[in-house]
Structures are given as structure tokens and as C-alpha cells.
Protein backbone atom coordinates (compact mmCIF):
# COMPACT_ATOMS: atom_id res chain seq x y z
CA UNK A 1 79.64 97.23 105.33
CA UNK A 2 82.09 96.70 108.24
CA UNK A 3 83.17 93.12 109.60
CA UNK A 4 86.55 92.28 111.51
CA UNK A 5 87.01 88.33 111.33
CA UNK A 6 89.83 86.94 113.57
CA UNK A 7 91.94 84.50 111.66
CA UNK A 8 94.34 83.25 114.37
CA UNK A 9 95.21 84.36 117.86
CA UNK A 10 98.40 83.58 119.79
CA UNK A 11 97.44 82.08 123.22
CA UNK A 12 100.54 83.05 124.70
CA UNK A 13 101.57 86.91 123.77
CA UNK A 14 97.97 87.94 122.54
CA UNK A 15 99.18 88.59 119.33
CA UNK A 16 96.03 88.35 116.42
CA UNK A 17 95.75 87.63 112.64
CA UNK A 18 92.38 89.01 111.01
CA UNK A 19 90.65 90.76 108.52
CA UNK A 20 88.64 94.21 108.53
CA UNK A 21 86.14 94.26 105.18
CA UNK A 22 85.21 97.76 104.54
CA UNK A 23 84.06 99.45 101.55
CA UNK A 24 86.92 99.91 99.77
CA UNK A 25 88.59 96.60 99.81
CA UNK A 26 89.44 94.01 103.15
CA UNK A 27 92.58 95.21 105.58
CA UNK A 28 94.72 91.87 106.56
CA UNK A 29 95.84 92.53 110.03
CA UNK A 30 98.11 93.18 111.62
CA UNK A 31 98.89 96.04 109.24
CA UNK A 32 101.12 99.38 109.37
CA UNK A 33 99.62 101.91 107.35
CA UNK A 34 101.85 104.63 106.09
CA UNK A 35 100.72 108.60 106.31
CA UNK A 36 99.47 110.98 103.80
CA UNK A 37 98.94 113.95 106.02
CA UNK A 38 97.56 115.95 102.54
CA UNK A 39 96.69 113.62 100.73
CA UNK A 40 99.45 112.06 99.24
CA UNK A 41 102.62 110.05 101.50
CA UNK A 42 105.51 112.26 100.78
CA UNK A 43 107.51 111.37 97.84
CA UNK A 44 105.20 108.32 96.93
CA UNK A 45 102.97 107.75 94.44
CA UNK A 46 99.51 105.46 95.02
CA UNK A 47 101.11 103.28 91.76
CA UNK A 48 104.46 102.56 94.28
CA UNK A 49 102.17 102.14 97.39
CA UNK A 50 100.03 99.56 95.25
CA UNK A 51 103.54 97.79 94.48
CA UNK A 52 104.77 97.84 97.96
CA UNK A 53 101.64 95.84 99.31
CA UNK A 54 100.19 98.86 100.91
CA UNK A 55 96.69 98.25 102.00
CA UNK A 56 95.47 101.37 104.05
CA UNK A 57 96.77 104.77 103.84
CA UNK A 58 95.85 107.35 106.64
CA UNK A 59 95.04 111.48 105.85
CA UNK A 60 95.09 114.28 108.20
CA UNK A 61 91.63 115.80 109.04
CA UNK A 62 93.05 119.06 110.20
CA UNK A 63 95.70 119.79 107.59
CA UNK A 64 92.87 118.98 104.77
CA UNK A 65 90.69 120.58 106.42
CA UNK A 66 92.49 124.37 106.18
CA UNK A 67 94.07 122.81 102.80
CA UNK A 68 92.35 122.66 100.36
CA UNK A 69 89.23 122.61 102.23
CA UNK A 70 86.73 119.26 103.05
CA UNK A 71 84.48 120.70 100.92
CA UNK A 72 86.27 120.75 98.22
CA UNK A 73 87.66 117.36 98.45
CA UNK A 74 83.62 116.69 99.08
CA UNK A 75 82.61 117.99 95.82
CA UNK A 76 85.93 116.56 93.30
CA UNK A 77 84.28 112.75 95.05
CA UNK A 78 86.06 112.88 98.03
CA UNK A 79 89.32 111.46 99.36
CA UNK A 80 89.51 108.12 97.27
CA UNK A 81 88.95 110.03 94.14
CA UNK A 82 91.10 113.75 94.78
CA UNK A 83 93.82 111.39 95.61
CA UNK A 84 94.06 109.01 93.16
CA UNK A 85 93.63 105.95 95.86
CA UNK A 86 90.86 103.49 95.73
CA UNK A 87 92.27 101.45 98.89
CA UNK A 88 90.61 101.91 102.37
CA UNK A 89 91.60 105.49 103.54
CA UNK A 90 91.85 106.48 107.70
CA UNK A 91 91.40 110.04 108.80
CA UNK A 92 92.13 111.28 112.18
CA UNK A 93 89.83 113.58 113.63
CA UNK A 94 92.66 116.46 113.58
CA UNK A 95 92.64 116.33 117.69
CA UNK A 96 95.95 116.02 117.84
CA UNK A 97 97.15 118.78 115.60
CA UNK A 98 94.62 120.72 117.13
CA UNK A 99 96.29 120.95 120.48
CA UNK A 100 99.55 120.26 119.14
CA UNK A 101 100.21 122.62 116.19
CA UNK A 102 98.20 125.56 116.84
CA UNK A 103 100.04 128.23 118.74
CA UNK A 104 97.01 129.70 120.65
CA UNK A 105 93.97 127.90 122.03
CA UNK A 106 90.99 127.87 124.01
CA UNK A 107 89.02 124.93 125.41
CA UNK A 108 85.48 124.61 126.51
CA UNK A 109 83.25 122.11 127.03
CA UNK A 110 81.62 122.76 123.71
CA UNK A 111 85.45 122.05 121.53
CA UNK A 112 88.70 124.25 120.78
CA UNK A 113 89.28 127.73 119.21
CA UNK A 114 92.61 127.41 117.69
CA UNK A 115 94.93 129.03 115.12
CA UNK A 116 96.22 127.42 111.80
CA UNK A 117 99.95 127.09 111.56
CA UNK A 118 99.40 127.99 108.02
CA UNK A 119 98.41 131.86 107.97
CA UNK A 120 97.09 132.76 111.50
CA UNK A 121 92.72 132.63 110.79
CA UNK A 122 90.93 131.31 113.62
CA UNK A 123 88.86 128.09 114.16
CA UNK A 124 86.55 126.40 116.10
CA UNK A 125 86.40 122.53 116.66
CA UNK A 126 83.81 121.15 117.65
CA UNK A 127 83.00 117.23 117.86
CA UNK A 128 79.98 117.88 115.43
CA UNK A 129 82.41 119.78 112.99
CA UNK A 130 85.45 117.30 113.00
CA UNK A 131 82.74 114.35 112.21
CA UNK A 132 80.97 116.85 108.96
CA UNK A 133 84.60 117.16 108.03
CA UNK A 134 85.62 113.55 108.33
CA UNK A 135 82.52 112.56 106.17
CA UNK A 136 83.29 115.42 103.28
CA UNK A 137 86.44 113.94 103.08
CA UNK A 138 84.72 110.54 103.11
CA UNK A 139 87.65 107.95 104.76
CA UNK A 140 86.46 104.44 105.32
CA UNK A 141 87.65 104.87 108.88
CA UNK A 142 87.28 107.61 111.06
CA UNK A 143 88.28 109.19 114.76
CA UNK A 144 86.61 110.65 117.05
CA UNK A 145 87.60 113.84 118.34
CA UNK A 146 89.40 113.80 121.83
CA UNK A 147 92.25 115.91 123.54
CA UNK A 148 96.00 114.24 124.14
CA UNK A 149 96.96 115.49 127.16
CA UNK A 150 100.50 115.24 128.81
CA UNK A 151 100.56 111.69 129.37
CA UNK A 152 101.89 111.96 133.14
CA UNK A 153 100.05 114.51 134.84
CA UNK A 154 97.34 113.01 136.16
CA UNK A 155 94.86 116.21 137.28
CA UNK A 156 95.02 117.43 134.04
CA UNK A 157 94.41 113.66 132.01
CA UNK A 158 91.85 113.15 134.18
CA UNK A 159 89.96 116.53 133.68
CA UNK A 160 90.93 116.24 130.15
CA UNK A 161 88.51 112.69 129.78
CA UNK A 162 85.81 114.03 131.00
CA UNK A 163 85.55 116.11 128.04
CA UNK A 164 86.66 113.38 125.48
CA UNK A 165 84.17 111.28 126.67
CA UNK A 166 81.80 113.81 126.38
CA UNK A 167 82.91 114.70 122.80
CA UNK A 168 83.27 110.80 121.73
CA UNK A 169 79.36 110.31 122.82
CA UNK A 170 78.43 113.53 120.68
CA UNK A 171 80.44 112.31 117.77
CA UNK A 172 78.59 108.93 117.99
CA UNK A 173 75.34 110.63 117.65
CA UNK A 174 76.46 113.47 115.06
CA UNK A 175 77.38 110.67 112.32
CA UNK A 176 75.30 110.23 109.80
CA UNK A 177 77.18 108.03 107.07
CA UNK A 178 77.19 104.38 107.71
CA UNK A 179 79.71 103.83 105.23
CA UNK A 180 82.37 104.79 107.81
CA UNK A 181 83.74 102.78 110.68
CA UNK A 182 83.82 105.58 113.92
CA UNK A 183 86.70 104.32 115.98
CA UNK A 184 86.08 105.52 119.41
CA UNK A 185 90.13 106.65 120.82
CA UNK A 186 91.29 105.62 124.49
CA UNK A 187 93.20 107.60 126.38
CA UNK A 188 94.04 108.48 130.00
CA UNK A 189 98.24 109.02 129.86
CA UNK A 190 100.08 106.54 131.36
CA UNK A 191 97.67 105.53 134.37
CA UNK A 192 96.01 102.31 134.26
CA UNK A 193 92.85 103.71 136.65
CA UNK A 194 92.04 106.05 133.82
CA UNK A 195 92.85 104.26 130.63
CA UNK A 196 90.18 101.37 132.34
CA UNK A 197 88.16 104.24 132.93
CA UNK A 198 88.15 105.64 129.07
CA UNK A 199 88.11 102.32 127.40
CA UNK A 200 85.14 101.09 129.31
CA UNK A 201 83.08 104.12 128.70
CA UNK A 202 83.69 104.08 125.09
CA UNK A 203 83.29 100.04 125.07
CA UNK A 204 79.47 101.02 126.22
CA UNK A 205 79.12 103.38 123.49
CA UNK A 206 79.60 100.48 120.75
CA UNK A 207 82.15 101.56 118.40
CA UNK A 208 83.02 99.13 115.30
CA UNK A 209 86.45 99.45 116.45
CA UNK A 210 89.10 101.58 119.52
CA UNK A 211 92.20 103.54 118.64
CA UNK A 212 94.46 103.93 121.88
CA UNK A 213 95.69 107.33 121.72
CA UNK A 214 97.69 109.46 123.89
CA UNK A 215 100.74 106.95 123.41
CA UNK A 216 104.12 107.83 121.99
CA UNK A 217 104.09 111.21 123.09
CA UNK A 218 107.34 111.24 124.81
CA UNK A 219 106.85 108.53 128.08
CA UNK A 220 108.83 105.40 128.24
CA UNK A 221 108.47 102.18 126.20
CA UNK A 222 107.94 100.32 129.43
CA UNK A 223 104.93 102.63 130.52
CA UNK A 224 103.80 102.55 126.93
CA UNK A 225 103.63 98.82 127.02
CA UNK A 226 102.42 98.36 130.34
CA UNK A 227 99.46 100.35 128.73
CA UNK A 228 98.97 98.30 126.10
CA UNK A 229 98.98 94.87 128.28
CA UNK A 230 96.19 96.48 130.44
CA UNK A 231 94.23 97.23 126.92
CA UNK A 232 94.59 93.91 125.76
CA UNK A 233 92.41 92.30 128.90
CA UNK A 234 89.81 95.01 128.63
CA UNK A 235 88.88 95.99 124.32
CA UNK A 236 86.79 93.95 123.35
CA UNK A 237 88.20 90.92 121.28
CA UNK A 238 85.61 91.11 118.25
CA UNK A 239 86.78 94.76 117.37
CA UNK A 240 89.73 96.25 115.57
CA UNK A 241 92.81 98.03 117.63
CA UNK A 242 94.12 100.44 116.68
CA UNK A 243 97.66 102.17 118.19
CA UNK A 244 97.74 106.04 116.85
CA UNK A 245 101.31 107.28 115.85
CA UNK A 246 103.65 104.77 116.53
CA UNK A 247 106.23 103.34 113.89
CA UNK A 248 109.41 101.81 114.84
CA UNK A 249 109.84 98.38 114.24
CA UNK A 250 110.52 97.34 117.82
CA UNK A 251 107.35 99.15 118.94
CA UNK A 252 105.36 97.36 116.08
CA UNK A 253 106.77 93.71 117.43
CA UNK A 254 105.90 94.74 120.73
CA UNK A 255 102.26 96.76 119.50
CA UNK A 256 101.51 93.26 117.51
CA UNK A 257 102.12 90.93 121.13
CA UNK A 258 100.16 92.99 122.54
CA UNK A 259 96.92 92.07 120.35
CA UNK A 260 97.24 95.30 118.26
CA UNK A 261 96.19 95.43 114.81
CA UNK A 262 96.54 98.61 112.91
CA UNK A 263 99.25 101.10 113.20
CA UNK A 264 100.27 104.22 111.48
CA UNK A 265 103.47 106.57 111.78
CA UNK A 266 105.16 109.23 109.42
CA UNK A 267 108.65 108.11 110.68
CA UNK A 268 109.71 105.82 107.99
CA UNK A 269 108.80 108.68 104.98
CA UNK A 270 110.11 111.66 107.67
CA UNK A 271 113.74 109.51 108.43
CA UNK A 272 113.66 109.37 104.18
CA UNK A 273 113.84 112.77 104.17
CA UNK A 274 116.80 113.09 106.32
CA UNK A 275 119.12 110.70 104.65
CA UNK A 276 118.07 107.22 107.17
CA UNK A 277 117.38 103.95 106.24
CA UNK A 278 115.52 101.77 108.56
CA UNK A 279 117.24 98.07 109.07
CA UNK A 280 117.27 95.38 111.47
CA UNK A 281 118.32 96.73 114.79
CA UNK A 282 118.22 100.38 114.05
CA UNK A 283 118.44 102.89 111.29
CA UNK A 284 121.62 103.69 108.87
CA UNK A 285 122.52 107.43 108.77
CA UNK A 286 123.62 107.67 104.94
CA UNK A 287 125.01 111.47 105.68
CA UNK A 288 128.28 110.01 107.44
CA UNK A 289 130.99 109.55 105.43
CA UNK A 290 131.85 105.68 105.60
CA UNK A 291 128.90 105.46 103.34
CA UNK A 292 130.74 107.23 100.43
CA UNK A 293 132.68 104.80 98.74
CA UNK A 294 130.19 102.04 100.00
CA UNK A 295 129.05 99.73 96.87
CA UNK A 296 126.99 97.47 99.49
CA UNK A 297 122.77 98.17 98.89
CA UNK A 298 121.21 99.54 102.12
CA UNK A 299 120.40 95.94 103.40
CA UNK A 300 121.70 92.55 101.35
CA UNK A 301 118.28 90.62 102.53
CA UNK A 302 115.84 93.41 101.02
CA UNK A 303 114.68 93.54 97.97
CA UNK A 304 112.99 96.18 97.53
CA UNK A 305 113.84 98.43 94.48
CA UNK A 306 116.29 100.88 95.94
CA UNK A 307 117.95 97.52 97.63
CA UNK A 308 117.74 95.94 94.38
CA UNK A 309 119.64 98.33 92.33
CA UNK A 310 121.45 100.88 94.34
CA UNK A 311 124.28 100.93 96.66
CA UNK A 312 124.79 103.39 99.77
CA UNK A 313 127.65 105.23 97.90
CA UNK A 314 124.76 106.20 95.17
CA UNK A 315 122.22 106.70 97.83
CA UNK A 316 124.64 109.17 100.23
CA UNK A 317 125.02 110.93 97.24
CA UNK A 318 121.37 111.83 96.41
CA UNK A 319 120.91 112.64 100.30
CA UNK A 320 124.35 114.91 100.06
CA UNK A 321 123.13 116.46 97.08
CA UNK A 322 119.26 117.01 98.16
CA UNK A 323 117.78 115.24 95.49
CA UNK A 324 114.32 114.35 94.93
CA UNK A 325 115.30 110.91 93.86
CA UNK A 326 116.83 109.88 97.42
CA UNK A 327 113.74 110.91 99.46
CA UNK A 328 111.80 108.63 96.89
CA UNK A 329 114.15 105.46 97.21
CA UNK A 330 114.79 105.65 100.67
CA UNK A 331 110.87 106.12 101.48
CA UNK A 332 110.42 103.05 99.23
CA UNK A 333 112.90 100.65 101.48
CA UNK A 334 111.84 102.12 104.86
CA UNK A 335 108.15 101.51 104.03
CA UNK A 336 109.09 97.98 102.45
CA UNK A 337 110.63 97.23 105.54
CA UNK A 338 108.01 97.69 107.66
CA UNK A 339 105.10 96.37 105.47
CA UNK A 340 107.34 93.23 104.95
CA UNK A 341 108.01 93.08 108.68
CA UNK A 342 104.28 92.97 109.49
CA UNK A 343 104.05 90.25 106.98
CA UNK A 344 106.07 88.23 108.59
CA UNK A 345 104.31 88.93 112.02
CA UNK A 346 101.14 87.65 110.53
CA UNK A 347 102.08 84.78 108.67
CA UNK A 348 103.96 84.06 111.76
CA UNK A 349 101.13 84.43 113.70
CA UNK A 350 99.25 82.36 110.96
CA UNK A 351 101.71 79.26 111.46
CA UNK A 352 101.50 79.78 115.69
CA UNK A 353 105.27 80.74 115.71
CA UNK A 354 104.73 84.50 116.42
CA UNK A 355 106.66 84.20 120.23
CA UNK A 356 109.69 82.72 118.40
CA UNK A 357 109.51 85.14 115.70
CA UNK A 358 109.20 88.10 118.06
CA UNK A 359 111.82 86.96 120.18
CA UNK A 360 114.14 86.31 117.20
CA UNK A 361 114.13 89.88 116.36
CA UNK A 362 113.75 92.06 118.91
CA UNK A 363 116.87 90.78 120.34
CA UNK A 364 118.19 93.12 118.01
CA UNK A 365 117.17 96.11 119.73
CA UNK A 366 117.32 97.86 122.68
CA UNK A 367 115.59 96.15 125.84
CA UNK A 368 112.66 98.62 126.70
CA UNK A 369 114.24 99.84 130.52
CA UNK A 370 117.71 100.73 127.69
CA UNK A 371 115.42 102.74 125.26
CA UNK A 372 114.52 106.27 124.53
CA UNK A 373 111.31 107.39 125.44
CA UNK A 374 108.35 106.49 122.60
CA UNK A 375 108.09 109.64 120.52
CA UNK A 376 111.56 111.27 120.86
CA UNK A 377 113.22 109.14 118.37
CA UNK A 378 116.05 110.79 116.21
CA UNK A 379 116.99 110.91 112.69
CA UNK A 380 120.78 110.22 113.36
């Protein structure tokens, strides 16, 4: 049901061009998939993803999980059907939020006791568990379930993947629907030793395709990358990559030259909701005031349909005013600008001009050593 076909590869940067077939329709690659933590990306509906070229959406396994309920979603047909979306769907195993959201917790060897954010009950995780949930909820693509530790204290990472591995391995062997794709997730913080370490042991375990996890969590762009390049020598070539949680455009230029191929981030529907607009070489803040008598669309080159019929005066306005209709607009051009951008990266790729392309626009940006730390970008 699952087959990733490479299409073109750049000899010099790494950078790939491909397909991923899966039950619900073929992913081109590379490809930035936006977020629909419940079930639906926030202020979007399927209809407008459809129209923006949106070919994968991603759901939250832990948020669904305590809302509504897996089961639920299980018996209204699953995912596809509850929410409207007949495109391939990724779940995360809800690791993350585990260990990120819950206020109390308690790790064994066995998974994590935590507490929901939403009214206080009490949970247990296990690998076994986050895989039932994952197929009620029925994604085409699905995580295993691993711990992100700090990504720069090395004890703790490396205590921390002896128990992922442990969990990916029983995940592997607690699946029982071969209509998903298990991604197996690398981590190991920001130490090549251990991220060789993790993505060899999960290479031996098979997986269709490896996410690379524990990334944009607050360390630098140049240890992030430096990660990355190590990656690229070692996952196998014949399998999907996958970079968790990552979403500016610099990181997706540099995440694509780098031989990724899927990424996923809530930043360009989260900056919606605080008034930004993503552009080339950074992000327009439509809350300051030079924006107010501004009859100029966000960006003259888009044409997306807030670009297309709006100017920033109109759009500071809505964001001023809290109005539905800005977080919708603005969600539409920040998404069209990154789906279009990865376009671009693989028809450049395509026509073997991906190292000029690349070049071309990240000299708008930041270099890496100038840059804030992956993961504590603002929404000024």
C-alpha cells in the first residue's frame, strides 16, 4: 500500500524530489504539511486546503485522544471521515505533548503517567496504547512513541534512548494495521554519537519511513543543521524523511538541502492568529501602525486570495478588531506561501537548479551563526 519513488536527487546539496503512494492518494515531495492538532487546521476549511494544493494534513494523537476520544473518531469511520478530509492524514504519537503539556509525570520503563491540560484526569501511555490509538484514529502515517528530551544534556538524552528504542521496537510489534506507514522517530539532542546511535537502531528495525525528532526545541540552527547533514549520510535513501515541527521558510530551504522530505509546523496558522504575515525574508507584523493607511496587498508577487483582493490597511484592521475573517486570510497567505515555496524547491530540484534556487533565497535571511535558536521564534 506504501511505496516512496525518488524522482530526482541533487548530487551536490542532497536535496530529493519523490513520491510517497499511500492509501489515500500519492504525497509529491518535498512537501510541508500544515497542522490540525483536533482535527481541523485552525481557521481553515478542507475545501480551502484542497484549493491551496495541500496534500497531507497532520492530527494530534494526544489532544484527540482526551478530545473527543479515538474511539469515537473509530466508530464515526475514523479521521478521514470525522474530519471531512479524504487526503493522506499524519498523526503523531502524542510523545511530545506528553512530556511537554502535562504538568505532572512519571516515567518507567513500561511508558508515562501524565495529566491532561484539559481537566486534571490521569493517564497512562504506553507504546502499545499510543499505537491502538493511532489506528482508531486511522492516519495513513503514524509515529512511534518516544521521549524529547532537552536536546543538550547529554546523561539525560542518552538515558532517555534507551527507553525510546525500547518503546519504538514494542510499537513495531504492537501494530496490527498494514494500512499505515509506522515511521520510526530519531533522536539523541544535538550529539552526533547518539543521533548515529538512534537512527541505526531504528534503521535495523525496518520502518517504511524515519521522522527526526527532538529538533527545534530551542538549540541553534547551526547545531540543528549539523544534525541533519549527519542524517543525510546515514537514513536510508529508499525511505521517506521526515523533520517533526519545524516551519520557517529558511529552515524548510535548509531541511530540503539536507535530503528532507516531509515537514510539518503550526507556525504559519499560529503567526495568523497574531496579526503576521509570512514573506520573503521574514514576517510582516500587521498590528504596527504604518500598516494603517497601507493600500499595498501583503506581498505584490502572491496571489493567493487575501493577496489578490485585500490590502494591509483592510487586513490590520481585521487583526485590530479581532475578527474571525483576518485569522482566515492571513492563514490562507502564510500557508500559500509555504506550499508555493516547496513547489518551487521541487520543481527546482526537478530541473537540477535547486543550489541556485536555494542560494537565491536564503540570502534573504539571516545566516544561521546570526539566527535565533530553532523553536523560539516570535510573532513580532
Amino acid at each position: 500500500m506504501f511505496e516512496f519513488e525518488l524522482l530526482a536527487e541533487d548530487g551536490q546539496s542532497g536535496a530529493r524530489a519523490g513520491r510517497f503512494l499511500t492509501p489515500h492518494g500519492e504525497i509529491p515531495t518535498p512537501i510541508f504539511a500544515p497542522v490540525g492538532t483536533s482535527a481541523t487546521v485552525k481557521a481553515m476549511r478542507p475545501a480551502d486546503l484542497l484549493d491551496l494544493g495541500v496534500r497531507l494534513v497532520l492530527s494530534n494523537t494526544y489532544h484527540l485522544f482526551l478530545r473527543p476520544g479515538d474511539e469515537l473518531v473509530r466508530e464515526l469511520g475514523g479521521l478521514h471521515q470525522f474530519m471531512g478530509w479524504q487526503g493522506p492524514i499524519l498523526t503523531d504519537s502524542g510523545g511530545f505533548q506528553v512530556f511537554s503539556l502535562s504538568k505532572t509525570r512519571e516515567i518507567d520503563a513500561d511508558g508515562v503517567l501524565f495529566q491532561s491540560h484539559i481537566d486534571g484526569s490521569r493517564h497512562y501511555f504506553t507504546p502499545e496504547k499510543s499505537i491502538q490509538v493511532q489506528e482508531n484514529l486511522g492516519a495513513d502515517i503514524i509515529m512511534t512513541f518516544d521521549e524529547c528530551p532537552p536536546p543538550d544534556d547529554f546523561n539525560y538524552v542518552q538515558e532517555s534512548l534507551v527507553r525510546t528504542h525500547a518503546w519504538a521496537a514494542r510499537c513495531r510489534e504492537a501494530q496490527t494495521r498494514d494500512d499505515q506507514a509506522l515511521f520510526g522517530i530519531v533522536q539523541g539532542g544535538i550529539f552526533p554519537s547518539l543521533r548515529e546511535e538512534s537512527a541505526r537502531f531504528l534503521i535495523d528495525l525496518d520502518f517504511p519511513g524515519y521522522a527526526i525528532g527532538g529538533l527545534s526545541v530551542g538549540e541553534s540552527k547551526i547545531e540543528m543543521y549539523a544534525m541533519l547533514d549527519l542524517l543525510k549520510s546515514i537514513l536510508p535513501i529508499e525511505k521517506p524523511r521526515y523533520l517533526m515541527g519545524v516551519g520557517t521558510a529558511e529552515d524548510l530551504v535548509n531541511g530540503v538541502i539536507q535530503g528532507i522530505d516531509i515537514f510539518d509546523c503550526v507556525l504559519p496558522t499560529r503567526l495568523a492568529r497574531h496579526g503576521a504575515a509570512m514573506v520573503k525574508g521574514g514576517r510582516l507584523n500587521l498590528n504596527n501602525a504604518q500598516f494603517a493607511q497601507d493600500s499595498n496587498p501583503i506581498d505584490t508577487s502572491c496571489h493567493c486570495y487575501a493577496c489578490s483582493h485585500f490590502s494591509r490597511a483592510y487586513l490590520r484592521h481585521l487583526v485590530l478588531a479581532n475578527e474571525i475573517l483576518g485569522h482566515i486570510l492571513l492563514s490562507t497567505h502564510n500557508l500559500h506561501f509555504l506550499i508555493n515555496l516547496m513547489n518551487e524547491l521541487r520543481e527546482a530540484i526537478l530541473n537540477d537548479t535547486v543550489s541556485e534556487y536555494s542560494r537565491d533565497f536564503l540570502k534573504h535571511y539571516p545566516k544561521p551563526e546570526d539566527s535565533l535558536s530553532v523553536g523560539q521564534q516570535t510573532v513580532a
